[in-house]
N, C-alpha and C. Protein backbone atom coordinates (compact mmCIF):
# COMPACT_ATOMS: atom_id res chain seq x y z
N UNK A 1 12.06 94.49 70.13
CA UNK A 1 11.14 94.88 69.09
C UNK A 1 11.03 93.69 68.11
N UNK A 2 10.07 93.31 67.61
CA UNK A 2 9.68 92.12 66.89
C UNK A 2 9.82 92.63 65.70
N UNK A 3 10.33 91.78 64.44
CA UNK A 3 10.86 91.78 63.03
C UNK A 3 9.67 93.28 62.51
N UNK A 4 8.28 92.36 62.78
CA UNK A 4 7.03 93.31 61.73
C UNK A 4 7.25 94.27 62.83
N UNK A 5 7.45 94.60 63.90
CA UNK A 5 7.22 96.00 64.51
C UNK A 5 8.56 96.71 63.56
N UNK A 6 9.61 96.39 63.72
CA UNK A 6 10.75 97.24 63.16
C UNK A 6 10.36 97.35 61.35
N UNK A 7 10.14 95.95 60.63
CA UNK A 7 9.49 96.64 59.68
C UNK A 7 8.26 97.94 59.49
N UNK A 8 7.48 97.79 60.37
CA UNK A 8 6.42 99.03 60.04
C UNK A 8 6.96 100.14 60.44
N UNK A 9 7.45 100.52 61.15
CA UNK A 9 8.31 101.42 61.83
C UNK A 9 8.99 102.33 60.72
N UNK A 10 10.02 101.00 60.06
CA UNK A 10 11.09 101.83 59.17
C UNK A 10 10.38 102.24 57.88
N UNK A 11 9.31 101.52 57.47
CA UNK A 11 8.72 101.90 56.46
C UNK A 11 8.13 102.62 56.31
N UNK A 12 7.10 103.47 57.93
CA UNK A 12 6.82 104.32 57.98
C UNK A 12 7.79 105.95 57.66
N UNK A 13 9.50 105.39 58.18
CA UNK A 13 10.11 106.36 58.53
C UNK A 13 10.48 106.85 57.44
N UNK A 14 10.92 105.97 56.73
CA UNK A 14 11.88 105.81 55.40
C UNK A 14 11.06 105.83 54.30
N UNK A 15 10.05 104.84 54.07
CA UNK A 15 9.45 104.24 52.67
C UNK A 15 9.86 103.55 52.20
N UNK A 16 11.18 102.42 53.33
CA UNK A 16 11.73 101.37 52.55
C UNK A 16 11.68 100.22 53.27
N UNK A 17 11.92 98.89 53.17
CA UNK A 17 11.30 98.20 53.90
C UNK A 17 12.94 98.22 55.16
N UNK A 18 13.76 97.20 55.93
CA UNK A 18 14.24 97.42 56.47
C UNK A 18 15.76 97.07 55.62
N UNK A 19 15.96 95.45 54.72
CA UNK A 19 16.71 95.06 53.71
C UNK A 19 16.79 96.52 52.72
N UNK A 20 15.71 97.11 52.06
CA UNK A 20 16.12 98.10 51.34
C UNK A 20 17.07 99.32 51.54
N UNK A 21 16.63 99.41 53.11
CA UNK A 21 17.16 100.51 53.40
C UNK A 21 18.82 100.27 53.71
N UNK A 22 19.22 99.29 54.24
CA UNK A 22 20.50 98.19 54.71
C UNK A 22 21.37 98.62 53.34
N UNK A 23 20.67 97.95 52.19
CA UNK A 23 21.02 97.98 50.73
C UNK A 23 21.54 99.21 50.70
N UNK A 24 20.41 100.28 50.56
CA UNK A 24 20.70 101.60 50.07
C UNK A 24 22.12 102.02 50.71
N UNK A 25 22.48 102.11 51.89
CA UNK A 25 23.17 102.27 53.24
C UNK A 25 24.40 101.99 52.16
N UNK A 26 25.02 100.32 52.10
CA UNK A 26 25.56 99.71 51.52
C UNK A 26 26.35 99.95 50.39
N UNK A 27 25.28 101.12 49.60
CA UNK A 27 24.97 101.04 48.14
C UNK A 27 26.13 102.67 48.24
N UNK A 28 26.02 103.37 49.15
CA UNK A 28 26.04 105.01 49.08
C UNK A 28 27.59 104.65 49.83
N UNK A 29 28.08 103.65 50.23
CA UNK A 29 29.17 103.41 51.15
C UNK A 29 29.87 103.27 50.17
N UNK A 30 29.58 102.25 48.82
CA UNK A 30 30.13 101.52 47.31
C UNK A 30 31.05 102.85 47.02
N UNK A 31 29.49 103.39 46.80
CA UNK A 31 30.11 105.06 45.80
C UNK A 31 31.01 105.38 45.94
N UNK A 32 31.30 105.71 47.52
CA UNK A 32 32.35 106.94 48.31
C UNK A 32 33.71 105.82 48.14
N UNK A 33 33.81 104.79 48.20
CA UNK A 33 35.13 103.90 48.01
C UNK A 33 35.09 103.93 46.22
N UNK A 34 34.02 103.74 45.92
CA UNK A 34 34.84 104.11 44.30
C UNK A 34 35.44 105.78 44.17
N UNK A 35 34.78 106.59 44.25
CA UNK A 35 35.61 107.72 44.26
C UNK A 35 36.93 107.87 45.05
N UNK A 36 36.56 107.47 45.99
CA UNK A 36 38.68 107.05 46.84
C UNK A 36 39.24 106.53 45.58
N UNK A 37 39.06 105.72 44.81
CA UNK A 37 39.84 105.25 44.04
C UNK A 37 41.04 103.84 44.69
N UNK A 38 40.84 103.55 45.62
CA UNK A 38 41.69 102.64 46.74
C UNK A 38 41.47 101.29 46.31
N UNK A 39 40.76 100.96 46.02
CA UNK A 39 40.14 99.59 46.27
C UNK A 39 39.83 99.49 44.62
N UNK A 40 39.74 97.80 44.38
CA UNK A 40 38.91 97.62 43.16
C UNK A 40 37.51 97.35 43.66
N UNK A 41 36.96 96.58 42.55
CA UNK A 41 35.30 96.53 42.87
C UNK A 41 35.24 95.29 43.65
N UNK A 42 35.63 94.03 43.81
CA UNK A 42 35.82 93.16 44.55
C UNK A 42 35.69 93.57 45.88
N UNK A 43 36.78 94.58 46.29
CA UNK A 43 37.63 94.40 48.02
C UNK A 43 36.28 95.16 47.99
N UNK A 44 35.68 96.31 47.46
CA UNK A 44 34.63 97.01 48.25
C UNK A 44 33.62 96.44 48.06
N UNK A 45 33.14 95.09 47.07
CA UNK A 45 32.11 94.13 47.41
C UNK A 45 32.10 93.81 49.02
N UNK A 46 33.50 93.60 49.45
CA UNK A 46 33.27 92.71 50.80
C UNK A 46 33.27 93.79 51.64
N UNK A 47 34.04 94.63 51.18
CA UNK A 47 34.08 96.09 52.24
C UNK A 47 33.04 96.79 52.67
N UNK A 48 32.31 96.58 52.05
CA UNK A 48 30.22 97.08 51.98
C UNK A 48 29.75 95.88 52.59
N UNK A 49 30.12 94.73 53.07
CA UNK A 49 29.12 93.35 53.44
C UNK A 49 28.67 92.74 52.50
N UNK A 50 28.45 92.84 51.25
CA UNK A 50 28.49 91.78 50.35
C UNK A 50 29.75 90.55 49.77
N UNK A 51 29.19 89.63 50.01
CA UNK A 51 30.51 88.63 49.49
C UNK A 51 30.15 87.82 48.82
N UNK A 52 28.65 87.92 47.46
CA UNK A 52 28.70 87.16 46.18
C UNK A 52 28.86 88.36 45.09
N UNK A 53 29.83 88.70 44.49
CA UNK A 53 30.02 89.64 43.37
C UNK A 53 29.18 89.44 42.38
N UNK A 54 28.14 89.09 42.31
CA UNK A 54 26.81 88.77 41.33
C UNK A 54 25.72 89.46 42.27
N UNK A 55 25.70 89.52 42.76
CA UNK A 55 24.57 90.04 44.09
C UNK A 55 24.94 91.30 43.98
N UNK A 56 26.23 91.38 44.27
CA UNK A 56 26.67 93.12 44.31
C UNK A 56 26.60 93.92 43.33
N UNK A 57 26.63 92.92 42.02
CA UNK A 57 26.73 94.14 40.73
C UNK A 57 25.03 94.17 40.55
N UNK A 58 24.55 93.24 41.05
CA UNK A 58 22.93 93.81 40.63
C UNK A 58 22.03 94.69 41.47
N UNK A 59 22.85 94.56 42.56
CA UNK A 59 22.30 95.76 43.74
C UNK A 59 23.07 96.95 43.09
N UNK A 60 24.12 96.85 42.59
CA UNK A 60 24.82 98.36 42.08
C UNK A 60 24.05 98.78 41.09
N UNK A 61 23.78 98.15 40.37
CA UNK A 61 23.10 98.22 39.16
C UNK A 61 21.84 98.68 39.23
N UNK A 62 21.07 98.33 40.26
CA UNK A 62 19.54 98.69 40.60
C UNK A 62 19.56 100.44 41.44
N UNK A 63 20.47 100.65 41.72
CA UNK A 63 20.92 101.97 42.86
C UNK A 63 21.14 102.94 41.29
N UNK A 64 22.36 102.48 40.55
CA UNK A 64 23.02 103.38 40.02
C UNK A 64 22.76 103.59 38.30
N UNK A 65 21.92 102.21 38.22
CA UNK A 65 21.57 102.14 36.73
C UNK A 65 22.51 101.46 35.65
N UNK A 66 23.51 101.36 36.59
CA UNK A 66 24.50 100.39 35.52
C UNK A 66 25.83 99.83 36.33
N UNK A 67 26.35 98.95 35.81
CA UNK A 67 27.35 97.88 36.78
C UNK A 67 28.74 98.88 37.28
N UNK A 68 29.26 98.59 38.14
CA UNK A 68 30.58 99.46 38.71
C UNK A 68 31.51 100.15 38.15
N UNK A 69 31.95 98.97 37.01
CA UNK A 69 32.99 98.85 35.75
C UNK A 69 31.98 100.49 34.76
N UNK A 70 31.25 100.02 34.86
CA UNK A 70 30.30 101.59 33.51
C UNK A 70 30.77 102.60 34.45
N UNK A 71 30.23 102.48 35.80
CA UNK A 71 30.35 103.68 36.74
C UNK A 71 31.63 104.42 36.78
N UNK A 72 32.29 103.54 36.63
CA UNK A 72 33.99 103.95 36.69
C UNK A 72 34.20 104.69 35.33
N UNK A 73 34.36 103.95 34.88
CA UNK A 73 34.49 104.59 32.96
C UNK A 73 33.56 105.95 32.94
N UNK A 74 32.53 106.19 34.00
CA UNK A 74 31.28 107.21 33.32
C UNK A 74 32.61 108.72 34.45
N UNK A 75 32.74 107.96 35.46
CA UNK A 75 33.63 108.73 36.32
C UNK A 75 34.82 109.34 35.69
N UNK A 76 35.78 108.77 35.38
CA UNK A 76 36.81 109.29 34.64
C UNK A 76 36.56 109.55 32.90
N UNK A 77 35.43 109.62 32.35
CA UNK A 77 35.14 110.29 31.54
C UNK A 77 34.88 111.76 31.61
N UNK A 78 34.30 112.16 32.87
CA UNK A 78 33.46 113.13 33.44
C UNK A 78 34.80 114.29 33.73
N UNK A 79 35.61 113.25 34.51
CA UNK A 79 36.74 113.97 35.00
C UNK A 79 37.68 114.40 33.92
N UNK A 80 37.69 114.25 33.17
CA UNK A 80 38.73 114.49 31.86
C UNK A 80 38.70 115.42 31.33
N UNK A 81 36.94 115.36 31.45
CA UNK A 81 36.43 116.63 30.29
C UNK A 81 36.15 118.22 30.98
């Protein structure tokens, strides 16, 4: 299958292009290792396939609305109360 065939395809399927959807994938994998609580934000940068931690906090950031470190703090705020 050729690049633009699999792009039209997924965009038809999804509404995302094929990178977005990879991302999203990526992005929902982040989450579930931050709630494990196992890992810091680093190991699950690489643990998701990202390996520039500037790349990763702005893809987190674009998914979740704010960087890992907020996410965490918004998490065990939540949990407390």
């Amino acid at each position: 299958m050729s690049n633009s065939t699999l792009y039209r395809k997924m965009k038809a399927l999804t509404g995302l292009s094929t990178n977005e959807y990879v991302r999203k994938i990526r992005m929902k994998h982040t989450e579930q290792y931050l709630l494990e609580g196992k890992y810091n934000i680093s190991e699950i940068a690489f643990k998701v396939g990202i390996n520039n931690p500037f790349y990763f906090r702005q893809c987190f950031k674009e998914e979740f609305g704010c960087i890992p470190s907020e996410y965490l703090k918004r998490l065990k705020e939540t949990g407390e109360k």
